[in-house]
PDB file of N, CA and C in Angstrom:
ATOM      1  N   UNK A   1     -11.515  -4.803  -2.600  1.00  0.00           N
ATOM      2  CA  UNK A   1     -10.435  -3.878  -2.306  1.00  0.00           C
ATOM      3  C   UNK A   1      -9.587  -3.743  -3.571  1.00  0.00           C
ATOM      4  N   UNK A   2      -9.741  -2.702  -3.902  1.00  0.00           N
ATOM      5  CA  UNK A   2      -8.620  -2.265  -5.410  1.00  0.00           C
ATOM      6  C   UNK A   2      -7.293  -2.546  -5.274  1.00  0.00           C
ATOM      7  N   UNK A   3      -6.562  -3.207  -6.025  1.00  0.00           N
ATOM      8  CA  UNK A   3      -5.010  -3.438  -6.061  1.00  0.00           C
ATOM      9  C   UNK A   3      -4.630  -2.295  -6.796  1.00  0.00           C
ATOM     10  N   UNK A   4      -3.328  -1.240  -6.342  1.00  0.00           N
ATOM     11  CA  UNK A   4      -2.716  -0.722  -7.109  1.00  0.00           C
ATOM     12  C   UNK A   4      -1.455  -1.324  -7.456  1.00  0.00           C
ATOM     13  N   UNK A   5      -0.802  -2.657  -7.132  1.00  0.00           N
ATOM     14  CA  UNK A   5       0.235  -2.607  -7.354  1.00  0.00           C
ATOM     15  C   UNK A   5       0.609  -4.132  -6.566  1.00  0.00           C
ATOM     16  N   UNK A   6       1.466  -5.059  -7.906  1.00  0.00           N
ATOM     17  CA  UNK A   6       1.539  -6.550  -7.198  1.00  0.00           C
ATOM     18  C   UNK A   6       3.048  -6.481  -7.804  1.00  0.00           C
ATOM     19  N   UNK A   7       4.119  -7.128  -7.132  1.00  0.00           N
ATOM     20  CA  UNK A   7       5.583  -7.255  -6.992  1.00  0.00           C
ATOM     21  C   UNK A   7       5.765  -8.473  -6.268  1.00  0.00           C
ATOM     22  N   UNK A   8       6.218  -9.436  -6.827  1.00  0.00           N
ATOM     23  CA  UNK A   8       7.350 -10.393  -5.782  1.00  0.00           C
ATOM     24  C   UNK A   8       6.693 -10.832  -5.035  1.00  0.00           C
ATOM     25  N   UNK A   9       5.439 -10.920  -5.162  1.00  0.00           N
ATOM     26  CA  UNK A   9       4.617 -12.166  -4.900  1.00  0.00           C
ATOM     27  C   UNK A   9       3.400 -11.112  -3.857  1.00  0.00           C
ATOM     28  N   UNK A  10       3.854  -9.917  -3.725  1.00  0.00           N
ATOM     29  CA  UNK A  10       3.164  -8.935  -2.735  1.00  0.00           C
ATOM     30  C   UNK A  10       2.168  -8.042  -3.419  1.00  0.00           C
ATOM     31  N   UNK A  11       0.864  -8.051  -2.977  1.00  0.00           N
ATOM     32  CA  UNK A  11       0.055  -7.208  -3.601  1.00  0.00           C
ATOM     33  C   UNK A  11      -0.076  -6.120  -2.311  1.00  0.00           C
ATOM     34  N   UNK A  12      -0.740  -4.565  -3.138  1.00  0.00           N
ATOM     35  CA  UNK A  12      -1.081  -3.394  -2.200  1.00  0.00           C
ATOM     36  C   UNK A  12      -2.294  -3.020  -2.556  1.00  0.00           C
ATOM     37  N   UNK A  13      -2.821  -3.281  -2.001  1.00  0.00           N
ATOM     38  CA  UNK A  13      -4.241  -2.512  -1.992  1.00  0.00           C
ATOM     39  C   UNK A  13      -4.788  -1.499  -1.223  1.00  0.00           C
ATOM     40  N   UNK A  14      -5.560  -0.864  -1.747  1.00  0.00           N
ATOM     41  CA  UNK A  14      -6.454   0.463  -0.998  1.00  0.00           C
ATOM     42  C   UNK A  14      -7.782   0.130  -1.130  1.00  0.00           C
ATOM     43  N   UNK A  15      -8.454   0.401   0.221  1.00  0.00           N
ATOM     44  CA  UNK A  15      -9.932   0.443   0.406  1.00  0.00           C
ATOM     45  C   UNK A  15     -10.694   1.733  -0.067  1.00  0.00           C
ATOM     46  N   UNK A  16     -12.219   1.463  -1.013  1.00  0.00           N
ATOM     47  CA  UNK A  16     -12.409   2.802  -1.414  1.00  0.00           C
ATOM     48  C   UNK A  16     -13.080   3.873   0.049  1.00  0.00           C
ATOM     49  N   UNK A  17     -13.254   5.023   0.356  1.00  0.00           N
ATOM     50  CA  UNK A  17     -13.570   5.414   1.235  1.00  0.00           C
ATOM     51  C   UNK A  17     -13.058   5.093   2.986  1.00  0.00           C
ATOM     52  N   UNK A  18     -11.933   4.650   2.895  1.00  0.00           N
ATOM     53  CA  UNK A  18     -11.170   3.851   4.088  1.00  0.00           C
ATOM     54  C   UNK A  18     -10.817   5.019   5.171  1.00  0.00           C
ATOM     55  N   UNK A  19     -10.543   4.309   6.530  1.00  0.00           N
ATOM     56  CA  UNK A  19     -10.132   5.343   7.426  1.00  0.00           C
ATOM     57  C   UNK A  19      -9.391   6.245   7.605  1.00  0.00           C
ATOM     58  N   UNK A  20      -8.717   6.893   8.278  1.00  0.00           N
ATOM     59  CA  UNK A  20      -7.795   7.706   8.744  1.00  0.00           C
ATOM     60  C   UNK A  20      -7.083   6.553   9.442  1.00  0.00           C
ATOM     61  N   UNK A  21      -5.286   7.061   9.629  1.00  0.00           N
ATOM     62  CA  UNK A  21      -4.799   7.888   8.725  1.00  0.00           C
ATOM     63  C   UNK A  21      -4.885   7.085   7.027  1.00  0.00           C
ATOM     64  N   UNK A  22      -4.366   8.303   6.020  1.00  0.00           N
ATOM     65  CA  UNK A  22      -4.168   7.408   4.489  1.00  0.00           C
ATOM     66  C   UNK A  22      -2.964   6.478   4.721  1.00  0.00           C
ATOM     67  N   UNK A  23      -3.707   5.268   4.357  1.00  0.00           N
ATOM     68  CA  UNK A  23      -2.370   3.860   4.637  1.00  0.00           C
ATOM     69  C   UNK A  23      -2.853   3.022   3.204  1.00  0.00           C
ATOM     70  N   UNK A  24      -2.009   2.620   3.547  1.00  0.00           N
ATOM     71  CA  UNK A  24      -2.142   0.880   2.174  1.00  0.00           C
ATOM     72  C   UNK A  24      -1.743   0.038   2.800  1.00  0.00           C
ATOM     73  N   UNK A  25      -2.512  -1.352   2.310  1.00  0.00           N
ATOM     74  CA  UNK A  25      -2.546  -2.604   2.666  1.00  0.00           C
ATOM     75  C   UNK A  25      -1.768  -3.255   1.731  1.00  0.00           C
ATOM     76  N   UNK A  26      -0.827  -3.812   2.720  1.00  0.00           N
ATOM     77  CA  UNK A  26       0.281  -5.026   1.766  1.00  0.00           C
ATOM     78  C   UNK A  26      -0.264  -6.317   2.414  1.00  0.00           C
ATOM     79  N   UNK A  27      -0.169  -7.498   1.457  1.00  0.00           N
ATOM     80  CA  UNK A  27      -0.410  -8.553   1.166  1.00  0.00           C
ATOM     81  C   UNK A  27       0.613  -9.586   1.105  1.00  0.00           C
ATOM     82  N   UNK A  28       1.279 -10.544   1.601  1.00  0.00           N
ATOM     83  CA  UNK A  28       2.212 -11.521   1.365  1.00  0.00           C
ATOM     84  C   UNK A  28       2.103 -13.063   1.730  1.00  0.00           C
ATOM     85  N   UNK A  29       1.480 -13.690   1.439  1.00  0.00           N
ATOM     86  CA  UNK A  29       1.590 -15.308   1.629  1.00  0.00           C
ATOM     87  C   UNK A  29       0.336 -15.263   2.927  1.00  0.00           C
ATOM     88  N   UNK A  30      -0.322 -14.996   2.504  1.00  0.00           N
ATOM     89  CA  UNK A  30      -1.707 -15.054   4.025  1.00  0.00           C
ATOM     90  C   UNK A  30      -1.615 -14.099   4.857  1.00  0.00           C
ATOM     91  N   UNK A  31      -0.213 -13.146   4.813  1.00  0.00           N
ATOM     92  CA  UNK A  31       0.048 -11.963   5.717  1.00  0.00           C
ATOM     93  C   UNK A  31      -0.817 -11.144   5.702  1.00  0.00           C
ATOM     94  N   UNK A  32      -0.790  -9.591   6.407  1.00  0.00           N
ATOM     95  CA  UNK A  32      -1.046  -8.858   5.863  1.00  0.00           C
ATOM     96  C   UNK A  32      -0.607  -7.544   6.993  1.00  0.00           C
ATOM     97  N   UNK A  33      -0.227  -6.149   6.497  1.00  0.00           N
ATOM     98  CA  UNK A  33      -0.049  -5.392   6.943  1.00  0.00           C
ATOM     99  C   UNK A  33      -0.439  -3.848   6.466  1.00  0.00           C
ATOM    100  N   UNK A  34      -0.937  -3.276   7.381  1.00  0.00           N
ATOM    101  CA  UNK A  34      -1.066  -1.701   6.994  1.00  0.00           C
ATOM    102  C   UNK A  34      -0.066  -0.828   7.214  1.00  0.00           C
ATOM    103  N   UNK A  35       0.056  -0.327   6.275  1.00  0.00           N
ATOM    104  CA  UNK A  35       1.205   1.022   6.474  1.00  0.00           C
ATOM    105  C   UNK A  35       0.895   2.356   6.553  1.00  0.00           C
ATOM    106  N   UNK A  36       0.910   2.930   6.828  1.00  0.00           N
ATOM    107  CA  UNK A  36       0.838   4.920   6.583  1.00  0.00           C
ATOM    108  C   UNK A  36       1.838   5.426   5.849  1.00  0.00           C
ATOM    109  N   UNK A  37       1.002   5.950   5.052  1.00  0.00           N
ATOM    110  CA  UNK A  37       1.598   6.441   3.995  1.00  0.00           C
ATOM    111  C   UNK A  37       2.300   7.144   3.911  1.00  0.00           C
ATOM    112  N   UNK A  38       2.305   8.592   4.883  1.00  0.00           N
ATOM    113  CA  UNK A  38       3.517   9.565   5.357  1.00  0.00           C
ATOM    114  C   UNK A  38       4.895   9.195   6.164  1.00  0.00           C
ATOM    115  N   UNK A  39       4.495   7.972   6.888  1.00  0.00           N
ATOM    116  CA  UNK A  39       5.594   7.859   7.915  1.00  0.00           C
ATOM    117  C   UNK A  39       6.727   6.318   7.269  1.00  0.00           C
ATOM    118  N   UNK A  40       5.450   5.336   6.556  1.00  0.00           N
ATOM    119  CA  UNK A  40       5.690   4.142   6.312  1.00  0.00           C
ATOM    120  C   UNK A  40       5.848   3.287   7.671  1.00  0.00           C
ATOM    121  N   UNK A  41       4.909   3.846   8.547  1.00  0.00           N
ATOM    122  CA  UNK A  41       5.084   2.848  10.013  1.00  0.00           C
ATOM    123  C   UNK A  41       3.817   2.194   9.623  1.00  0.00           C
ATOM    124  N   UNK A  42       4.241   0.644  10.298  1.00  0.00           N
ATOM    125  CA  UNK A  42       3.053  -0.339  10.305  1.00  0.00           C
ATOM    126  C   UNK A  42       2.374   0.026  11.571  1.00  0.00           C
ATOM    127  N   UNK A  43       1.418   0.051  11.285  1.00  0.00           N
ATOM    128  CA  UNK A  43      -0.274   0.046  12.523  1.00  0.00           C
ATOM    129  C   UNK A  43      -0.806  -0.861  12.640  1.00  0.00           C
ATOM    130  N   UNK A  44      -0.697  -1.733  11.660  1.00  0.00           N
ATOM    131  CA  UNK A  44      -1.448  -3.119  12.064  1.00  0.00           C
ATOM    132  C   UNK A  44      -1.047  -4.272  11.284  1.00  0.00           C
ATOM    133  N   UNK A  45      -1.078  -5.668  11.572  1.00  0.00           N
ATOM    134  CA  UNK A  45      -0.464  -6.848  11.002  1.00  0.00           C
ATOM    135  C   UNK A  45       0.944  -6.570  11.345  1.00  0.00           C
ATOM    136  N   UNK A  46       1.404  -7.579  10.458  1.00  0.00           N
ATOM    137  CA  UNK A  46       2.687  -7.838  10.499  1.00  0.00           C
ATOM    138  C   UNK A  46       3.449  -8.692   8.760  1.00  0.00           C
ATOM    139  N   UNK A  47       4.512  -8.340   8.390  1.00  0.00           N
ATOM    140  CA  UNK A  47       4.982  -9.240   6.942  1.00  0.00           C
ATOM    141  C   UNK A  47       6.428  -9.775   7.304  1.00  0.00           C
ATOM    142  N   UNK A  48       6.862 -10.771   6.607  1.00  0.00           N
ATOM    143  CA  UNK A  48       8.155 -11.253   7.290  1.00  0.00           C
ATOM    144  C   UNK A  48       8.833 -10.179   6.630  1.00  0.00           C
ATOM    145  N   UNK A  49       9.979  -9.926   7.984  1.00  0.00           N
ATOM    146  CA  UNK A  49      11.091  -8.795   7.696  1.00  0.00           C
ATOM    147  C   UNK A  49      11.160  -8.388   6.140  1.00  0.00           C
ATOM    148  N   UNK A  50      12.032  -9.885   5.314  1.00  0.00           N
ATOM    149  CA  UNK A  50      12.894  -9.218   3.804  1.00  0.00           C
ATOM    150  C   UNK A  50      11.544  -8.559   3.340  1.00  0.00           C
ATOM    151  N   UNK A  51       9.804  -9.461   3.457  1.00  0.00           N
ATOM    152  CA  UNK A  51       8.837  -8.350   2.425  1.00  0.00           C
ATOM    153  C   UNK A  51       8.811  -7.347   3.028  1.00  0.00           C
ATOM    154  N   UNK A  52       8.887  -6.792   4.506  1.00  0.00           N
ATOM    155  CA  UNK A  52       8.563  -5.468   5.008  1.00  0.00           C
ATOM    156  C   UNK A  52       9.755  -4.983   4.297  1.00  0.00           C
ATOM    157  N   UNK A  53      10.589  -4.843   4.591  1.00  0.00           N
ATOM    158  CA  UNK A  53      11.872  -4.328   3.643  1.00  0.00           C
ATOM    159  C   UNK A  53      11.816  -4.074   2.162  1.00  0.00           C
ATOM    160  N   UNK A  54      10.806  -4.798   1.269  1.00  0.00           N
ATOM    161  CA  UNK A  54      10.467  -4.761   0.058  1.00  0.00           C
ATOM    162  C   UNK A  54       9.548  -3.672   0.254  1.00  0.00           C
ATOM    163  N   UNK A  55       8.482  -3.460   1.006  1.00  0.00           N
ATOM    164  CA  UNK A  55       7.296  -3.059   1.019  1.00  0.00           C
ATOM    165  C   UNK A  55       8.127  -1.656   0.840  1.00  0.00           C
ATOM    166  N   UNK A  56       8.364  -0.910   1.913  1.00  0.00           N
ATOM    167  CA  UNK A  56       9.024   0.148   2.385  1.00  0.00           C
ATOM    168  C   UNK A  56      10.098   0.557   1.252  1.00  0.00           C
ATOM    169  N   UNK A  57      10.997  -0.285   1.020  1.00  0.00           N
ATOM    170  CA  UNK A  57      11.615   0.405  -0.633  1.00  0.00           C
ATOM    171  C   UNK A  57      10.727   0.611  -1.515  1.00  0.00           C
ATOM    172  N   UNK A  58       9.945   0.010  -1.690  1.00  0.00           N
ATOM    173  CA  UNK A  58       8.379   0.045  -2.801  1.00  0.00           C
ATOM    174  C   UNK A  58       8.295   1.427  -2.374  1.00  0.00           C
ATOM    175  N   UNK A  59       7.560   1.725  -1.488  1.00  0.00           N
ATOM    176  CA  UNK A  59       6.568   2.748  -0.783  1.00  0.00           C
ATOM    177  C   UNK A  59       7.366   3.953  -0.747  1.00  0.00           C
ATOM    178  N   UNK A  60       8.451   3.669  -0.265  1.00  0.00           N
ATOM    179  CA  UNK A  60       9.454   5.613  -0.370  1.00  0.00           C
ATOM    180  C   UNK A  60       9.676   5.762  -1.899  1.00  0.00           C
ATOM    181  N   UNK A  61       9.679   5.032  -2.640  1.00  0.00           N
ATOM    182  CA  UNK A  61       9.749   5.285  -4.363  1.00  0.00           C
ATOM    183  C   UNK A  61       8.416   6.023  -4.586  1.00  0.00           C
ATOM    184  N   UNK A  62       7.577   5.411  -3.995  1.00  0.00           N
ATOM    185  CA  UNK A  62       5.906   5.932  -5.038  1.00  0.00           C
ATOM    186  C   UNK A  62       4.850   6.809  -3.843  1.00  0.00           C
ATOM    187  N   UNK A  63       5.948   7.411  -2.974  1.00  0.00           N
ATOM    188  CA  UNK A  63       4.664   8.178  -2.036  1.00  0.00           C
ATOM    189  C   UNK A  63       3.847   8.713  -2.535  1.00  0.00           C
ATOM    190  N   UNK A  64       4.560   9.904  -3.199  1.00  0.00           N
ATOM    191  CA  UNK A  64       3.455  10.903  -3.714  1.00  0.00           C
ATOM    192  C   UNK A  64       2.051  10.116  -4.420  1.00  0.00           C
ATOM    193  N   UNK A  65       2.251   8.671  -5.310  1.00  0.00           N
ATOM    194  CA  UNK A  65       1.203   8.286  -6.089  1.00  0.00           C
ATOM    195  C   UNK A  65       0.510   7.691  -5.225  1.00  0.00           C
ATOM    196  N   UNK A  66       1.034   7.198  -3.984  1.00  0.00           N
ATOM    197  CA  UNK A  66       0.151   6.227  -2.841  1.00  0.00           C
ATOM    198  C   UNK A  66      -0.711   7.710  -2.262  1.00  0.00           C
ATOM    199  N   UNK A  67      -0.399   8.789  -1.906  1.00  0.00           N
ATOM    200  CA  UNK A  67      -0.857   9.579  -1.924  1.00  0.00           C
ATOM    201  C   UNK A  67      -2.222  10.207  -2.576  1.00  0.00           C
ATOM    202  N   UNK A  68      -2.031  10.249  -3.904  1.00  0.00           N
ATOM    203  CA  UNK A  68      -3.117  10.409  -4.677  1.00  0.00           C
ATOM    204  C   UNK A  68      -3.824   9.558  -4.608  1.00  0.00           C
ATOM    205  N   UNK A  69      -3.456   8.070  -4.865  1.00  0.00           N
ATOM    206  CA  UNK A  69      -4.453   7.297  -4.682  1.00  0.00           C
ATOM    207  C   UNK A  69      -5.565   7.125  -3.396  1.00  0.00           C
ATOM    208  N   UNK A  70      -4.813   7.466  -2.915  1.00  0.00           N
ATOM    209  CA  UNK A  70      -5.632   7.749  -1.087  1.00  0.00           C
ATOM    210  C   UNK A  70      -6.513   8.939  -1.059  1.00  0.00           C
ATOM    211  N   UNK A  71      -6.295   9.874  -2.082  1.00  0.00           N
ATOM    212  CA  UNK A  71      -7.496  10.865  -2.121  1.00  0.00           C
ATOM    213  C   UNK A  71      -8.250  10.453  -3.106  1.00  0.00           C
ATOM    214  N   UNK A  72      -7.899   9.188  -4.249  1.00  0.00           N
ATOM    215  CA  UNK A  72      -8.722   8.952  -5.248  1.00  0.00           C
ATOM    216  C   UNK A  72      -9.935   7.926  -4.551  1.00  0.00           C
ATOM    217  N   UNK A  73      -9.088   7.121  -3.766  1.00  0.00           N
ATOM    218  CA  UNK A  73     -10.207   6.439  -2.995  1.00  0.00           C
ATOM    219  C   UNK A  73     -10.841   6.857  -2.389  1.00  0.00           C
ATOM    220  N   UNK A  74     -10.691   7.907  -1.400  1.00  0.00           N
ATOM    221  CA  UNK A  74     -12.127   8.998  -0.900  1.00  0.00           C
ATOM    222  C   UNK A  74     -13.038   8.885  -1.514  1.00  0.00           C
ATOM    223  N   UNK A  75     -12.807   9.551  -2.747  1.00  0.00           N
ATOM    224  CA  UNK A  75     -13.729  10.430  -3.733  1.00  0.00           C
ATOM    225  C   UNK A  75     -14.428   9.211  -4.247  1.00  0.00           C
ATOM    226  N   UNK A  76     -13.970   8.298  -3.946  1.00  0.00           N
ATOM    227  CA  UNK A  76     -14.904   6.916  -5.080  1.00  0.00           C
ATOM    228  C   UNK A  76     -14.153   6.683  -6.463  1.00  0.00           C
ATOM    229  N   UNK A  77     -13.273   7.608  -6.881  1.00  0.00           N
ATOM    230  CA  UNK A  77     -12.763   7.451  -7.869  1.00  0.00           C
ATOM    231  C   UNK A  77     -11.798   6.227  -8.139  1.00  0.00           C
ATOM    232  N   UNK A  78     -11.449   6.166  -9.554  1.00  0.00           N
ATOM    233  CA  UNK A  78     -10.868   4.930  -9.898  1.00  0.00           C
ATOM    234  C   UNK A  78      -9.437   5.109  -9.618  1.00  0.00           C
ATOM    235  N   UNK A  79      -8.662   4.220  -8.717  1.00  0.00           N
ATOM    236  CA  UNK A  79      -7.139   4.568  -8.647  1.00  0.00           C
ATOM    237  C   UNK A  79      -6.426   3.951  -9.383  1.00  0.00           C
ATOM    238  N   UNK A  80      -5.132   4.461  -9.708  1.00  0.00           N
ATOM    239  CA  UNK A  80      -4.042   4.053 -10.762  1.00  0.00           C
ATOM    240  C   UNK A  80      -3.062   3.346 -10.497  1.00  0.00           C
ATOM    241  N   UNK A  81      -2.812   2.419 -10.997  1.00  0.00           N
ATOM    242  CA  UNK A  81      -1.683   1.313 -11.163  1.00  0.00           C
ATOM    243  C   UNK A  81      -0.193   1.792 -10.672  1.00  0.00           C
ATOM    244  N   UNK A  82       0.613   2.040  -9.950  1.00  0.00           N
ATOM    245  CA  UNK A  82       1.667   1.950  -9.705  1.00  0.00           C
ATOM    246  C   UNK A  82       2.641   1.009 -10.034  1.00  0.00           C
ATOM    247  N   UNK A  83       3.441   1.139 -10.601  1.00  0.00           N
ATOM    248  CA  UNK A  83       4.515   0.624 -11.198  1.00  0.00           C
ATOM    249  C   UNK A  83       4.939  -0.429  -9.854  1.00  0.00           C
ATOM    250  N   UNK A  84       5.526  -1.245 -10.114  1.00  0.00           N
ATOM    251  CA  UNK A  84       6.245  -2.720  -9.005  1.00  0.00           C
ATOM    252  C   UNK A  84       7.594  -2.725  -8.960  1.00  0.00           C
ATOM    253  N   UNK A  85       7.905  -2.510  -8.050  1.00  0.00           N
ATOM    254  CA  UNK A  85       9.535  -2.811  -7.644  1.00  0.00           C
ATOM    255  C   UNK A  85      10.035  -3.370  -8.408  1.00  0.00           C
ATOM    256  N   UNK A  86      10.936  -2.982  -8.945  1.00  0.00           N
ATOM    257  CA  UNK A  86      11.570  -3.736 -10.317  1.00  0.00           C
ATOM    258  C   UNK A  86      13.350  -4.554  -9.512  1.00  0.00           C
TER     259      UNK A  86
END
């Protein structure tokens, strides 16, 4: 699973060719949760509150690129690094 993007101990990854809807997978201490990318609602897992709170400030900063990347992973193509919550 491709990482676009590791912060504060949280990695996000995208699956290449992955389901509907376009989501990303956050990562935190054995956690793990999916998000959708348009709404930022979790569908599945769960992260403790402050990282969901990280995740979600992350994620409304870089939609549009979580975006692309979600059509880059379709295509098989290589996706791009997103910058980390600073």
């Amino acid at each position: 699973m491709p990482s676009v993007s590791h912060f504060l101990g949280i990695a996000i990854y995208m699956y290449f060719n992955d389901h509907l809807p376009p989501h990303f997978h956050a990562e935190y201490g054995g956690d793990e949760a999916l998000y959708e990318i348009r709404t930022l609602l979790v569908y599945e897992g769960k992260l403790p509150g402050r990282v969901h709170n990280l995740v979600i400030e992350w994620a409304d900063l870089h939609r549009d690129e979580l975006m692309d990347n979600w059509e880059r992973a379709r295509g098989g193509q290589e996706l791009v690094a997103i910058a980390p919550l600073v």
